[in-house]
Structures are given as structure tokens and as C-alpha cells.
C-alpha atoms as a PDB file:
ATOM      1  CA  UNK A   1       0.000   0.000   0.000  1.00  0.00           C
ATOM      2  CA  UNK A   2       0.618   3.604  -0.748  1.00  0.00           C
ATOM      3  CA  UNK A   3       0.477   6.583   2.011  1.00  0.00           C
ATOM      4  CA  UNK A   4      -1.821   8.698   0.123  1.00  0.00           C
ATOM      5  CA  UNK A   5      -2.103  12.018   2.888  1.00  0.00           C
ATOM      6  CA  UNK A   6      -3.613  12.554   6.133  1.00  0.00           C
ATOM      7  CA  UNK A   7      -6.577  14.762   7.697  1.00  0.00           C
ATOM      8  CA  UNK A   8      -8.303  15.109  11.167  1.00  0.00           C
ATOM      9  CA  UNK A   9      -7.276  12.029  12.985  1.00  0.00           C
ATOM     10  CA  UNK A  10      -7.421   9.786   9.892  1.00  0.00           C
ATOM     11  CA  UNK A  11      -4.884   8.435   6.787  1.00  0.00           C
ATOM     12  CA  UNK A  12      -5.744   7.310   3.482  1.00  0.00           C
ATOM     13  CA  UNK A  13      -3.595   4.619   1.730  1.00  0.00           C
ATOM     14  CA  UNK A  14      -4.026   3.309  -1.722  1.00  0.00           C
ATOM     15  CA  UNK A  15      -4.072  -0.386  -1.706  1.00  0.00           C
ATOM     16  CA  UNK A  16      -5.326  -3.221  -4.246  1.00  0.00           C
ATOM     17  CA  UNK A  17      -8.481  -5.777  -3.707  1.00  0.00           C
ATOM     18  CA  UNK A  18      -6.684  -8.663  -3.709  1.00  0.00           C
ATOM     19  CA  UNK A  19      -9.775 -10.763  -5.002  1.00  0.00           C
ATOM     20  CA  UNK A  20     -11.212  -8.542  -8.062  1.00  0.00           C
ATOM     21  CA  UNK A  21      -7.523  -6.902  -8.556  1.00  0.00           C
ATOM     22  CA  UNK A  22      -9.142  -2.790  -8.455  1.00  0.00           C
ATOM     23  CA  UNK A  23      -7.466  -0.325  -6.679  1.00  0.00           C
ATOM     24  CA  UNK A  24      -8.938   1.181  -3.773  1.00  0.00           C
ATOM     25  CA  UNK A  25      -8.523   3.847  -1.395  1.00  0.00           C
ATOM     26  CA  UNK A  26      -8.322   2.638   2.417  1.00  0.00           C
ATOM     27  CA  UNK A  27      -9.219   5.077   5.229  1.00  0.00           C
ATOM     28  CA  UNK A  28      -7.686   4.038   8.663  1.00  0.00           C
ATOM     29  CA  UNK A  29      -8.362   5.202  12.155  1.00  0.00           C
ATOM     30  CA  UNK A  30      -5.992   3.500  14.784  1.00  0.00           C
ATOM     31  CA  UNK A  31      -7.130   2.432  17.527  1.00  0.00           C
ATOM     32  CA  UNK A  32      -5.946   5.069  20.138  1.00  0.00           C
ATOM     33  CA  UNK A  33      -7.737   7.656  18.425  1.00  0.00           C
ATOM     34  CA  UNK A  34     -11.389   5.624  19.200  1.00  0.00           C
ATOM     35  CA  UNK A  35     -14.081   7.319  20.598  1.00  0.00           C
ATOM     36  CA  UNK A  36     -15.962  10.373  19.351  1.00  0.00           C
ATOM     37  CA  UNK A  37     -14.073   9.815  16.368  1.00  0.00           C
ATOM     38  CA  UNK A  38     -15.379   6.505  16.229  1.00  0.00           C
ATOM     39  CA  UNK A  39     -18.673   7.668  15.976  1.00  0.00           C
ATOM     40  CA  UNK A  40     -18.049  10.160  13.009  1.00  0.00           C
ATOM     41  CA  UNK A  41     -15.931   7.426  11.327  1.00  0.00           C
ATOM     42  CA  UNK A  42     -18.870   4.888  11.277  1.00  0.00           C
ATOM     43  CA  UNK A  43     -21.464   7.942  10.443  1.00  0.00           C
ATOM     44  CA  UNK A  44     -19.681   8.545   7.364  1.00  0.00           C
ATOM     45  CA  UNK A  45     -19.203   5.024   6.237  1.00  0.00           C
ATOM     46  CA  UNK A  46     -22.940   5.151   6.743  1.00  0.00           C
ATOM     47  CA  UNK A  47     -23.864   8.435   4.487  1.00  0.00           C
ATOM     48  CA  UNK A  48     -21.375   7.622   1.683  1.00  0.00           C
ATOM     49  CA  UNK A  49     -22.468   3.747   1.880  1.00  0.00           C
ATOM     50  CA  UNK A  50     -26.450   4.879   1.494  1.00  0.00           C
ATOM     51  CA  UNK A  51     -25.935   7.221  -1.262  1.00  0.00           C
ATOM     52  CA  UNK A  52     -25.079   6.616  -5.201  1.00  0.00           C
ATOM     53  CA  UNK A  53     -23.629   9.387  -7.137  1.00  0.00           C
ATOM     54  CA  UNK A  54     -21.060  10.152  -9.416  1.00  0.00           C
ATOM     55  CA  UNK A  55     -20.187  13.156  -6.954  1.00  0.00           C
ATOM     56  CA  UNK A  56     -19.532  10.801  -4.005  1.00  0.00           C
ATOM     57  CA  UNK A  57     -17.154   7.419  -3.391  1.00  0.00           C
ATOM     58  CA  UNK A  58     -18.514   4.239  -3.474  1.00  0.00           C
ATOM     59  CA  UNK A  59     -17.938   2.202   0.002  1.00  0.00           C
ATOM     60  CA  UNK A  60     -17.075  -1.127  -0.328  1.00  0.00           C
ATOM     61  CA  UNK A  61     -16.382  -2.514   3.266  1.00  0.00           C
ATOM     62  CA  UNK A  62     -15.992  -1.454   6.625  1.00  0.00           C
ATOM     63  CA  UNK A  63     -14.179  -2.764   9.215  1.00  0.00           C
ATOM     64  CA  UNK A  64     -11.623  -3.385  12.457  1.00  0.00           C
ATOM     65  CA  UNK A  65      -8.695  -5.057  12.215  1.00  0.00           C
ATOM     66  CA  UNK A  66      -9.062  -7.860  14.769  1.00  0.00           C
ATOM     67  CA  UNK A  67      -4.889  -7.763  15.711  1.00  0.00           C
ATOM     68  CA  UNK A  68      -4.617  -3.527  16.654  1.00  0.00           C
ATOM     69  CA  UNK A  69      -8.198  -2.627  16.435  1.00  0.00           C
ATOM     70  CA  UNK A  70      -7.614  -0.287  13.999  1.00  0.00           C
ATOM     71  CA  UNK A  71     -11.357   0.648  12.129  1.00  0.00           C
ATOM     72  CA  UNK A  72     -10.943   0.689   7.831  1.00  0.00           C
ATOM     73  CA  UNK A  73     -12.927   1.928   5.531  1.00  0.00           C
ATOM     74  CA  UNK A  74     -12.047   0.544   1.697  1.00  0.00           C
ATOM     75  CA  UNK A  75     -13.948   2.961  -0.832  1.00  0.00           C
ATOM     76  CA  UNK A  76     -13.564   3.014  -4.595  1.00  0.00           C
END
């Protein structure tokens, strides 16, 4: 994966679905930084995931890693 930048308390890598072979973009919040954050993390998963336009990113999964509990969002 590729560091792709950073804002608020989150980083975006580009990375590669392993299984289809697309690239993707993959939103992490570390664990430490849980919370409130949380909360807006999962919210926005939730808005971009309900909505389909060309003017917003398509959500593919959403997650925690089960070995840091670091939360990731893969999106288009």
C-alpha cells in the first residue's frame, strides 16, 4: 500500500483488492484515536455507503482489524 495524505485524525492509503484486482482507497483510524471519532468514522461510512452518485465514493467494506483494532474503511 501507498500513504496517500492525512486529515483530522485519519490516513488514506491506496491499496489493491486482492480478489477482483481494483485499486482502492483505504481510510484508517488507529485504535488510540477511538471514541468520538469513532462515531463520526462509522457515520460517514454510513452516508457515503447509502448514497449513489457520481459526486460521491462508493464504500465497499468497513471494518476493524481484529490484531490492533484499527477501524478501515475501503472505498472506490
Amino acid at each position: 500500500m501507498a500513504f496517500v495524505g492525512r486529515g483530522g485524525m485519519r490516513e488514506v492509503w491506496e491499496g489493491r483488492d486482492l480478489v477482483i484486482g481494483r485499486r482502492v482507497a483505504v481510510k484508517l483510524l488507529p485504535d488510540h484515536q477511538h471514541g468520538l471519532a469513532a462515531d463520526l468514522f462509522f457515520r460517514e461510512a454510513r452516508t457515503a455507503g447509502g448514497l449513489n452518485h457520481r459526486g460521491v465514493v462508493t464504500v465497499h467494506d468497513l471494518g476493524r482489524d481484529p490484531r490492533d483494532g484499527t477501524l478501515y474503511l475501503i472505498m472506490e
